[in-house]
C-alpha atoms as a PDB file:
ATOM      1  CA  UNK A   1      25.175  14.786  25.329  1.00  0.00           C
ATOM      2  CA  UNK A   2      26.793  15.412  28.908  1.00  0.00           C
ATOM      3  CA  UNK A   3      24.843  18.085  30.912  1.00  0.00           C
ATOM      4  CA  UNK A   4      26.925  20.236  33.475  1.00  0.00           C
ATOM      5  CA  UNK A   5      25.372  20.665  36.096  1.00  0.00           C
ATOM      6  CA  UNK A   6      25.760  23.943  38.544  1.00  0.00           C
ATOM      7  CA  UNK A   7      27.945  22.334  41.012  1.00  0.00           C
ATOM      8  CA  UNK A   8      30.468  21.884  38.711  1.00  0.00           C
ATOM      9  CA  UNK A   9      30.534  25.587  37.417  1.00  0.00           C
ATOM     10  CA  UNK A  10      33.010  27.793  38.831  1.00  0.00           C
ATOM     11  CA  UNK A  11      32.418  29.404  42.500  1.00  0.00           C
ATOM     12  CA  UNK A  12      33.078  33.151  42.680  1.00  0.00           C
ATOM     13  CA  UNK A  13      35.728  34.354  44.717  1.00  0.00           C
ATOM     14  CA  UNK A  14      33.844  37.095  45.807  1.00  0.00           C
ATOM     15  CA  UNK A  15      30.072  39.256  45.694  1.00  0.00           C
ATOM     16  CA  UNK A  16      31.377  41.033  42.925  1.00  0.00           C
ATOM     17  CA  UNK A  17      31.426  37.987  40.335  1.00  0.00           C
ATOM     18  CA  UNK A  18      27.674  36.973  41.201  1.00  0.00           C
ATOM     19  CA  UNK A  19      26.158  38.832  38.288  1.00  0.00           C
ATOM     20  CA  UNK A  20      28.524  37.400  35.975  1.00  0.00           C
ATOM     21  CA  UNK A  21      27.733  33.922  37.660  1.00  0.00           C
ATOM     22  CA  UNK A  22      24.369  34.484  37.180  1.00  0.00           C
ATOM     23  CA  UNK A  23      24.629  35.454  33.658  1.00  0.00           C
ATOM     24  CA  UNK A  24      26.541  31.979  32.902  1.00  0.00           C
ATOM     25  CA  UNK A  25      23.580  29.928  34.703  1.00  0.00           C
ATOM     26  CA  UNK A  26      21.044  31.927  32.524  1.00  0.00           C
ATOM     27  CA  UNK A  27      23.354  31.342  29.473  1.00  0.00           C
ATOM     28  CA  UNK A  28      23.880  27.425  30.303  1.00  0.00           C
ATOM     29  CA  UNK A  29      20.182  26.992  30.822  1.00  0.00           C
ATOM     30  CA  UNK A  30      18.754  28.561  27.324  1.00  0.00           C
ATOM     31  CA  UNK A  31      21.556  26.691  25.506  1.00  0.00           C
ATOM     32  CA  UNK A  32      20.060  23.451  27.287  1.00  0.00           C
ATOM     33  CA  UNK A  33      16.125  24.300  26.836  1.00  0.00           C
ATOM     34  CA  UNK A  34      16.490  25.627  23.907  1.00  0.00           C
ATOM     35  CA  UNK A  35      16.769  22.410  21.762  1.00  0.00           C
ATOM     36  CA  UNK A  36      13.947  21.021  23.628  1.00  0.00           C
ATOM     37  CA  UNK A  37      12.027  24.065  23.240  1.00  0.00           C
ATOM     38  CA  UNK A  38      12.728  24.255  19.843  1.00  0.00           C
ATOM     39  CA  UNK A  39      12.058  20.427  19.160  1.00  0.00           C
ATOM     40  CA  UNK A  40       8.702  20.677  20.678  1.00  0.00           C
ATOM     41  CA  UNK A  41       7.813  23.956  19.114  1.00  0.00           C
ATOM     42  CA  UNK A  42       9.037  22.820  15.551  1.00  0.00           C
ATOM     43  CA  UNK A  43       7.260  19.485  15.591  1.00  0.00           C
ATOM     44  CA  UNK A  44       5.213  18.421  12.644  1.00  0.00           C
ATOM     45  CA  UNK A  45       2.530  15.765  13.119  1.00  0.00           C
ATOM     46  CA  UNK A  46       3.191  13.401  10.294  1.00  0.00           C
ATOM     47  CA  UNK A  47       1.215  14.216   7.296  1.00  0.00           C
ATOM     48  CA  UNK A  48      -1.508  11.141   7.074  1.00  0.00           C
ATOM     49  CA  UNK A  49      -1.544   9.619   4.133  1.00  0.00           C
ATOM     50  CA  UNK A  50      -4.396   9.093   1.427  1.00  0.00           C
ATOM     51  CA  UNK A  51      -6.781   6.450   2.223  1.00  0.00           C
ATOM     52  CA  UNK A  52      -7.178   3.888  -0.667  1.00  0.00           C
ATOM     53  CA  UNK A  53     -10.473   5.258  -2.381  1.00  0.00           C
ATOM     54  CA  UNK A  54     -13.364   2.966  -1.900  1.00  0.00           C
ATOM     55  CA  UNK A  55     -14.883   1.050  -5.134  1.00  0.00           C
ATOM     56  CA  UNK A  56     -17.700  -1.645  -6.474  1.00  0.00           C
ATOM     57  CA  UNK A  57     -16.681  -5.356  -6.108  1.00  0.00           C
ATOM     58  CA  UNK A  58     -18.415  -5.552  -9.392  1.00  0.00           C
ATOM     59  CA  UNK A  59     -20.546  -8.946 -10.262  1.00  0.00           C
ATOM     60  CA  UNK A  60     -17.887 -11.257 -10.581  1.00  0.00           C
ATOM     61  CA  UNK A  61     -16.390 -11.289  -6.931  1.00  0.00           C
ATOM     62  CA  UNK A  62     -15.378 -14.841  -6.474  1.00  0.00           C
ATOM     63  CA  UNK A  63     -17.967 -17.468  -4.735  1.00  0.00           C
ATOM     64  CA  UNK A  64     -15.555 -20.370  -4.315  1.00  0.00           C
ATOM     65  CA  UNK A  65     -11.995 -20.277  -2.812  1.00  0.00           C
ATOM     66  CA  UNK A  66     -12.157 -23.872  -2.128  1.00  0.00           C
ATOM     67  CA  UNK A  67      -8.994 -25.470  -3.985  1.00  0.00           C
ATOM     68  CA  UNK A  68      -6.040 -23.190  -5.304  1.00  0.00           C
ATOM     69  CA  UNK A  69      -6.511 -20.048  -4.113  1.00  0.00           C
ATOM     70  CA  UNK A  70      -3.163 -18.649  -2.744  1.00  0.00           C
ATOM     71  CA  UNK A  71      -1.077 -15.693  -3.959  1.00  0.00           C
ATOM     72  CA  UNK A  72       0.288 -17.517  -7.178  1.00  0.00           C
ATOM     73  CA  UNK A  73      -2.826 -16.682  -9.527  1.00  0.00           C
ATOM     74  CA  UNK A  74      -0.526 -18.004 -12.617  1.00  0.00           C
ATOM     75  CA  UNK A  75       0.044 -21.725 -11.710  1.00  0.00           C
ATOM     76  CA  UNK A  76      -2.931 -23.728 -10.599  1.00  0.00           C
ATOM     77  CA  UNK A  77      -2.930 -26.836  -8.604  1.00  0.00           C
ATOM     78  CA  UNK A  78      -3.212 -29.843 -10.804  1.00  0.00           C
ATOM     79  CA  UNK A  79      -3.012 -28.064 -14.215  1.00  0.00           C
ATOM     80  CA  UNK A  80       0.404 -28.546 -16.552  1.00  0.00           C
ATOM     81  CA  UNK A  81      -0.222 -24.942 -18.171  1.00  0.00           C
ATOM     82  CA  UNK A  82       0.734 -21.894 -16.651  1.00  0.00           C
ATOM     83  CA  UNK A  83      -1.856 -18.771 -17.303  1.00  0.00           C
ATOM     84  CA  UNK A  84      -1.783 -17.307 -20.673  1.00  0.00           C
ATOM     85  CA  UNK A  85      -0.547 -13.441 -19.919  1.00  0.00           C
ATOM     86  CA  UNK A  86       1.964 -11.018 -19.287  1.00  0.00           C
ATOM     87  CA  UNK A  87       3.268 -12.263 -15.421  1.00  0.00           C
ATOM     88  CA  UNK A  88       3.017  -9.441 -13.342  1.00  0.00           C
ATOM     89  CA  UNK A  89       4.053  -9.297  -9.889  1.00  0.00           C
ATOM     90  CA  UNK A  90       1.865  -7.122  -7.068  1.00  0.00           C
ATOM     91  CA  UNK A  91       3.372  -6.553  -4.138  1.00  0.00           C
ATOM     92  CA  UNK A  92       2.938  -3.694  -1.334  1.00  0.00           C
ATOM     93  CA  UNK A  93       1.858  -2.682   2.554  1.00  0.00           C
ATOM     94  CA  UNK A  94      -1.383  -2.804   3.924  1.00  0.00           C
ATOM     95  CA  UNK A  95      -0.860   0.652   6.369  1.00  0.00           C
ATOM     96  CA  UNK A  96      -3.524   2.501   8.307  1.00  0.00           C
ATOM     97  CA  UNK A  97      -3.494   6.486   7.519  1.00  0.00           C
ATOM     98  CA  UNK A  98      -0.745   7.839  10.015  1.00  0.00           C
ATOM     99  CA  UNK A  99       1.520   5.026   8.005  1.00  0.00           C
ATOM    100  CA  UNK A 100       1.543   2.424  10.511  1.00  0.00           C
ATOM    101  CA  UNK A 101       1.080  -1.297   8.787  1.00  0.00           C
ATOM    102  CA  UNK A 102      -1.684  -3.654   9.350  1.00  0.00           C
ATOM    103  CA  UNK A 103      -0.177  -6.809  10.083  1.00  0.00           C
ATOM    104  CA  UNK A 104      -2.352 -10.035   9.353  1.00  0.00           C
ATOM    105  CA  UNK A 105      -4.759  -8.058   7.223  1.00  0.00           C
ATOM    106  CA  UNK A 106      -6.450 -10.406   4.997  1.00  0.00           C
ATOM    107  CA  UNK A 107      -5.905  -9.229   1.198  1.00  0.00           C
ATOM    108  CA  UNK A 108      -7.941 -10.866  -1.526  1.00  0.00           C
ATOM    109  CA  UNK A 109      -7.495  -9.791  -5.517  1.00  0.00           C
ATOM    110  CA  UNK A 110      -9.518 -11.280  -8.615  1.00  0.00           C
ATOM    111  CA  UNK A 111      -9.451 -10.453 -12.529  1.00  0.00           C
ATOM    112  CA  UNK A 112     -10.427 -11.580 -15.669  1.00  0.00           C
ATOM    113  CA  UNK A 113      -7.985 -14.217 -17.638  1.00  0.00           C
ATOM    114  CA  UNK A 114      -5.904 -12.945 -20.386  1.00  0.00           C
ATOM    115  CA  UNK A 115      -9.125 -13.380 -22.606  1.00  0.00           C
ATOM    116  CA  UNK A 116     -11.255 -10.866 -21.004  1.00  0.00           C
ATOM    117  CA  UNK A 117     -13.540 -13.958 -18.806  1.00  0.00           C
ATOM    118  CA  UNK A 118     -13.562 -14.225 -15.022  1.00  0.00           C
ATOM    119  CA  UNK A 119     -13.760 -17.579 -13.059  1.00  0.00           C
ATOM    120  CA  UNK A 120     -17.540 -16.977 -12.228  1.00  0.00           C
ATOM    121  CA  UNK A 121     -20.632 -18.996 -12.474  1.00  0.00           C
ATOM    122  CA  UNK A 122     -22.545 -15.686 -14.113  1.00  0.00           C
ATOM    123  CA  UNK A 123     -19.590 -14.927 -16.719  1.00  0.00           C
ATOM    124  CA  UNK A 124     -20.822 -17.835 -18.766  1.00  0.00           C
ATOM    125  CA  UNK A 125     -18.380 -17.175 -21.632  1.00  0.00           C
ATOM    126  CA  UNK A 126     -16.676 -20.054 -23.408  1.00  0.00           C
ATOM    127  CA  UNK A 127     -12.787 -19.873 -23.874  1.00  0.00           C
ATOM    128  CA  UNK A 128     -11.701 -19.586 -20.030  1.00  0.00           C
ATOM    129  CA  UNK A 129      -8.002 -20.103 -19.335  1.00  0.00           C
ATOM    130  CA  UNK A 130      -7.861 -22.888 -17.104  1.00  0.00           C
ATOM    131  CA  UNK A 131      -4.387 -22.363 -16.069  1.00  0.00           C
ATOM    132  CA  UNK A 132      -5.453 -19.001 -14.449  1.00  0.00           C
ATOM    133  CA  UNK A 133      -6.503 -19.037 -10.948  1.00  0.00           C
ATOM    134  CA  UNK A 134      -8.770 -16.249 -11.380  1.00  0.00           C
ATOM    135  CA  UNK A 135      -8.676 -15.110  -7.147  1.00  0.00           C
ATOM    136  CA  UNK A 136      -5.651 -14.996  -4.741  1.00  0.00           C
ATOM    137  CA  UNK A 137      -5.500 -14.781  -0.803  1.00  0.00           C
ATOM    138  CA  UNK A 138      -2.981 -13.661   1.077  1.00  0.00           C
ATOM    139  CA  UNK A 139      -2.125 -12.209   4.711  1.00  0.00           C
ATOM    140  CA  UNK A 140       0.094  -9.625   5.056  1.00  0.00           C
ATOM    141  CA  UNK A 141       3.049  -9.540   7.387  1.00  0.00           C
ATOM    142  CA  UNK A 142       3.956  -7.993  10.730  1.00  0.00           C
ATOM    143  CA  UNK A 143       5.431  -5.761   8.413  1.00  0.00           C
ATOM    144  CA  UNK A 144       1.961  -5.282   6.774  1.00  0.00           C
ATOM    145  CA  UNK A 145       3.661  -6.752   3.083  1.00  0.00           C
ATOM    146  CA  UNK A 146       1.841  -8.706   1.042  1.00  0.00           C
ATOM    147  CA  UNK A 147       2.723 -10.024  -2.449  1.00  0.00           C
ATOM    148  CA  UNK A 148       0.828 -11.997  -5.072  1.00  0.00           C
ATOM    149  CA  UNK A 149       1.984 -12.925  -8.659  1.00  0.00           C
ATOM    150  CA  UNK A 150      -0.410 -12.645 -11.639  1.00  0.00           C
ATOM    151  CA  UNK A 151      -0.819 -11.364 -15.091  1.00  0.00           C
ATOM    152  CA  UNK A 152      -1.009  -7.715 -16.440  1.00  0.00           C
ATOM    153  CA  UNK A 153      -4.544  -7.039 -16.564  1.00  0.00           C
ATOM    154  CA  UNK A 154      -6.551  -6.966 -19.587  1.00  0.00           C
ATOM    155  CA  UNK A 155      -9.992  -4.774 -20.986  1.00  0.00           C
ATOM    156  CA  UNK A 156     -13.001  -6.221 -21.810  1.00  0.00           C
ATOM    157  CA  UNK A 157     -15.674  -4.528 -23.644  1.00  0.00           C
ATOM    158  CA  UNK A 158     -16.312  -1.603 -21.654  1.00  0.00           C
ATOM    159  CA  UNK A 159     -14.185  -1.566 -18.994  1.00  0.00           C
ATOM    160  CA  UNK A 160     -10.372  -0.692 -18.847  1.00  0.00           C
ATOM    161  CA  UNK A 161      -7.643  -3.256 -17.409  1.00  0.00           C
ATOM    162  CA  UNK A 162      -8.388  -3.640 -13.924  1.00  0.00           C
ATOM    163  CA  UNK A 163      -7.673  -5.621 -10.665  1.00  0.00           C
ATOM    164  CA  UNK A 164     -10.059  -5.843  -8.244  1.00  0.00           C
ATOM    165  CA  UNK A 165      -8.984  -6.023  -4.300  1.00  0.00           C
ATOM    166  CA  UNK A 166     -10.774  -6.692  -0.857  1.00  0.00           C
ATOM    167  CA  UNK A 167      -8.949  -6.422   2.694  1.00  0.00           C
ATOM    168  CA  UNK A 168     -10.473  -7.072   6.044  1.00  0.00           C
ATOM    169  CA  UNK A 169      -8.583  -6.519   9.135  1.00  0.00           C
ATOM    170  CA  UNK A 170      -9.942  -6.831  12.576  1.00  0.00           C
ATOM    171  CA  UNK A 171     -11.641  -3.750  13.385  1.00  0.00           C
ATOM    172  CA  UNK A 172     -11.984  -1.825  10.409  1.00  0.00           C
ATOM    173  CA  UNK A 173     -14.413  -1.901   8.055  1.00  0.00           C
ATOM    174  CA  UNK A 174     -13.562  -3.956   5.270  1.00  0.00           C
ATOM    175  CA  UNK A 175     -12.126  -2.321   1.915  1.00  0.00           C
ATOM    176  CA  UNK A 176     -13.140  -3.359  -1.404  1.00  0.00           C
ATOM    177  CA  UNK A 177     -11.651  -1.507  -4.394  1.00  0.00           C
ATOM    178  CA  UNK A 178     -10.011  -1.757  -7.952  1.00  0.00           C
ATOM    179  CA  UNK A 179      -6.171  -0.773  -8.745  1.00  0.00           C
ATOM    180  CA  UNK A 180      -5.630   0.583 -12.536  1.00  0.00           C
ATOM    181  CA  UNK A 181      -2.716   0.515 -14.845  1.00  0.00           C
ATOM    182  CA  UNK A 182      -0.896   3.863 -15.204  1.00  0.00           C
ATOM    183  CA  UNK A 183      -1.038   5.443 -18.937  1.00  0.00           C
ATOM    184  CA  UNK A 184      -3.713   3.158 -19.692  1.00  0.00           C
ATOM    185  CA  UNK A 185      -5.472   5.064 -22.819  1.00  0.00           C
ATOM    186  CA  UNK A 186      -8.593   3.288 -21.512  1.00  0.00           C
ATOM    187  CA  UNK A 187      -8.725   4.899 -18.163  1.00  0.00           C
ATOM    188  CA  UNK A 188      -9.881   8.111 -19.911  1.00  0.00           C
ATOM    189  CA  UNK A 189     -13.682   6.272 -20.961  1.00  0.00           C
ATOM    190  CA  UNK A 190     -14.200   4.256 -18.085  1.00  0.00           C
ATOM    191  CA  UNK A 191     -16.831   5.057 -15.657  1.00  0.00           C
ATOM    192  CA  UNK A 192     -15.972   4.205 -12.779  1.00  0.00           C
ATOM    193  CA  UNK A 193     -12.443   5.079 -12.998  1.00  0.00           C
ATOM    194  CA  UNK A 194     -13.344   8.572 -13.662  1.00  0.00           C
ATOM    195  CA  UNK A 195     -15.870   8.632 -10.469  1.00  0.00           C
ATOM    196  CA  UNK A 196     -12.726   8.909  -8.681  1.00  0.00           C
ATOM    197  CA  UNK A 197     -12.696  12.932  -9.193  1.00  0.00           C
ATOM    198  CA  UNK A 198      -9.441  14.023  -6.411  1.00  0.00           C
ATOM    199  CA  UNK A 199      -6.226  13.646  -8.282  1.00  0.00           C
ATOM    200  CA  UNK A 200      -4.898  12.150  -4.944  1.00  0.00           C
ATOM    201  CA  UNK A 201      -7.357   9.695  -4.708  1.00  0.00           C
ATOM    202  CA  UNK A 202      -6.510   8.557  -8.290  1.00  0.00           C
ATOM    203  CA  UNK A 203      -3.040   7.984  -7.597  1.00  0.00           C
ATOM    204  CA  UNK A 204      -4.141   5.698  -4.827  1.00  0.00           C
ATOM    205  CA  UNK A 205      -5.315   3.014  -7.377  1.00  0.00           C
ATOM    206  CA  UNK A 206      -2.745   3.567  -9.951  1.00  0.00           C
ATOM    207  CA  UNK A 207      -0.507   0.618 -10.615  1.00  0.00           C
ATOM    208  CA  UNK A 208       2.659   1.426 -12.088  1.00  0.00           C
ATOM    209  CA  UNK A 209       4.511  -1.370 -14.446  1.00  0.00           C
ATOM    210  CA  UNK A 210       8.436  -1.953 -14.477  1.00  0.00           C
ATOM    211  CA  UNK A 211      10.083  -4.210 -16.183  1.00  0.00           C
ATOM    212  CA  UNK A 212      11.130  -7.161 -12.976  1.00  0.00           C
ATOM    213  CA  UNK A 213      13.591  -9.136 -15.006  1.00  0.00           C
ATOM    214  CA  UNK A 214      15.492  -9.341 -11.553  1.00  0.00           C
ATOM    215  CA  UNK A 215      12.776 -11.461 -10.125  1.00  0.00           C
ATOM    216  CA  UNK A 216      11.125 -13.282 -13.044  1.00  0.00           C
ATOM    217  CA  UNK A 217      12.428 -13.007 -16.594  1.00  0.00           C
ATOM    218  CA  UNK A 218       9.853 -11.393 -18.946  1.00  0.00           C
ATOM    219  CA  UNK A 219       7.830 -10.137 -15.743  1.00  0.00           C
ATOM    220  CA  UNK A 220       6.121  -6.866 -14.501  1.00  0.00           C
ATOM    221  CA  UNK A 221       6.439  -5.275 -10.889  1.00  0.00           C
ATOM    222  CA  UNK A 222       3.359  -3.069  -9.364  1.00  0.00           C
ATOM    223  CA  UNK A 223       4.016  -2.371  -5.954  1.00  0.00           C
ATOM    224  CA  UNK A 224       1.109  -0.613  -4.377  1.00  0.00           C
ATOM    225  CA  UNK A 225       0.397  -0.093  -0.957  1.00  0.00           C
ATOM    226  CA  UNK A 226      -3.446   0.027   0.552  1.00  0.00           C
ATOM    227  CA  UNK A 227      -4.665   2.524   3.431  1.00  0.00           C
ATOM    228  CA  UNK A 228      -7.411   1.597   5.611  1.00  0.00           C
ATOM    229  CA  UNK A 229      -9.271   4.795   6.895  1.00  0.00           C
END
């Protein structure tokens, strides 16, 4: 925008135009400030957004990432089988609350196998899926995106399909939470799901699944972003 300024208004040919003059000089001024005005007065801080709700690591958090532990949970180093499981593929931001992201957060998820064991010394189960990686590490972006493929999680007796997460960024206080599947019947009995009493709060650890046939034939798509207080 081009603003006049008062040489280049009109000069009055005589004493008897200056309250007219100074009428136009009022006039040009208001239309200039009041945008300004306006934009100032009809600012909006943005909204901040929900912080991802805080939850146990439960007793399986993993105590070896030596070896294959990237963001490819399905195919492990050195095994011919891929996972047993629906491939599902978890991607998101890591953001702080006024929406700005987190870049080189450290984001760490681990589950059970398709057949309800996790890769832990105290789950002592037999029947483990060796071609499940069990943990995944990742660092997000300067974007704050992170992505890791894995399988649709699974229940076990008395808990409902869950993925557990952890994320550390320099800082902050590390995060360490769980993520559930959306229409779940499940979700209704389990206890620590239902801790989670704000509906907001629930929504931050819903995972929605879509079909992802455009990336991986046969595959889900969660995306979920996580929000560091």
């Amino acid at each position: 925008m081009r603003v006049t300024s008062t040489q280049e208004l009109p000069v009055p040919p005589s004493a008897a135009t200056r309250p007219r003059r100074r009428l136009l000089l009022a006039s040009a001024s208001a239309a200039l400030a009041t945008p300004w005005l306006g934009g100032i007065a009809g600012a909006q801080p943005a909204a901040a957004l929900v912080p991802t709700p805080r939850q146990t690591p439960g007793p399986y958090y993993p105590v070896d990432w030596t070896g294959d532990a990237d963001g490819d949970l399905v195919r492990v180093t050195g095994t011919d089988a891929a996972a047993q499981g629906v491939v599902t593929h978890l991607r998101g931001r890591v953001l702080d609350a006024q929406g700005a992201p987190v870049a080189g957060a450290v984001v760490e998820i681990w589950q059970c196998d398709a057949f309800g064991r996790y890769r832990h010394p105290r789950d002592r189960q037999d029947g483990r899926d060796p071609g499940f990686q069990g943990r995944g590490r990742v660092q997000a972006a300067a974007d704050g995106s992170y992505a890791f493929r894995t399988i649709r999680p699974v229940a076990y007796p008395g808990r409902t399909p869950h993925i557990h997460a952890a994320v550390a960024a320099s800082g902050r206080a590390p995060l360490v939470t769980q993520f559930y599947v959306e229409g779940e019947p499940l979700n209704a009995r389990d206890g620590l799901f239902n801790a989670v009493r704000d509906a907001r709060q629930r929504e931050a650890l819903m995972l929605r699944l879509d079909r992802a046939d455009a990336i991986e034939t046969g595959a889900l798509l969660a995306v979920r972003d996580i929000v560091l207080a």
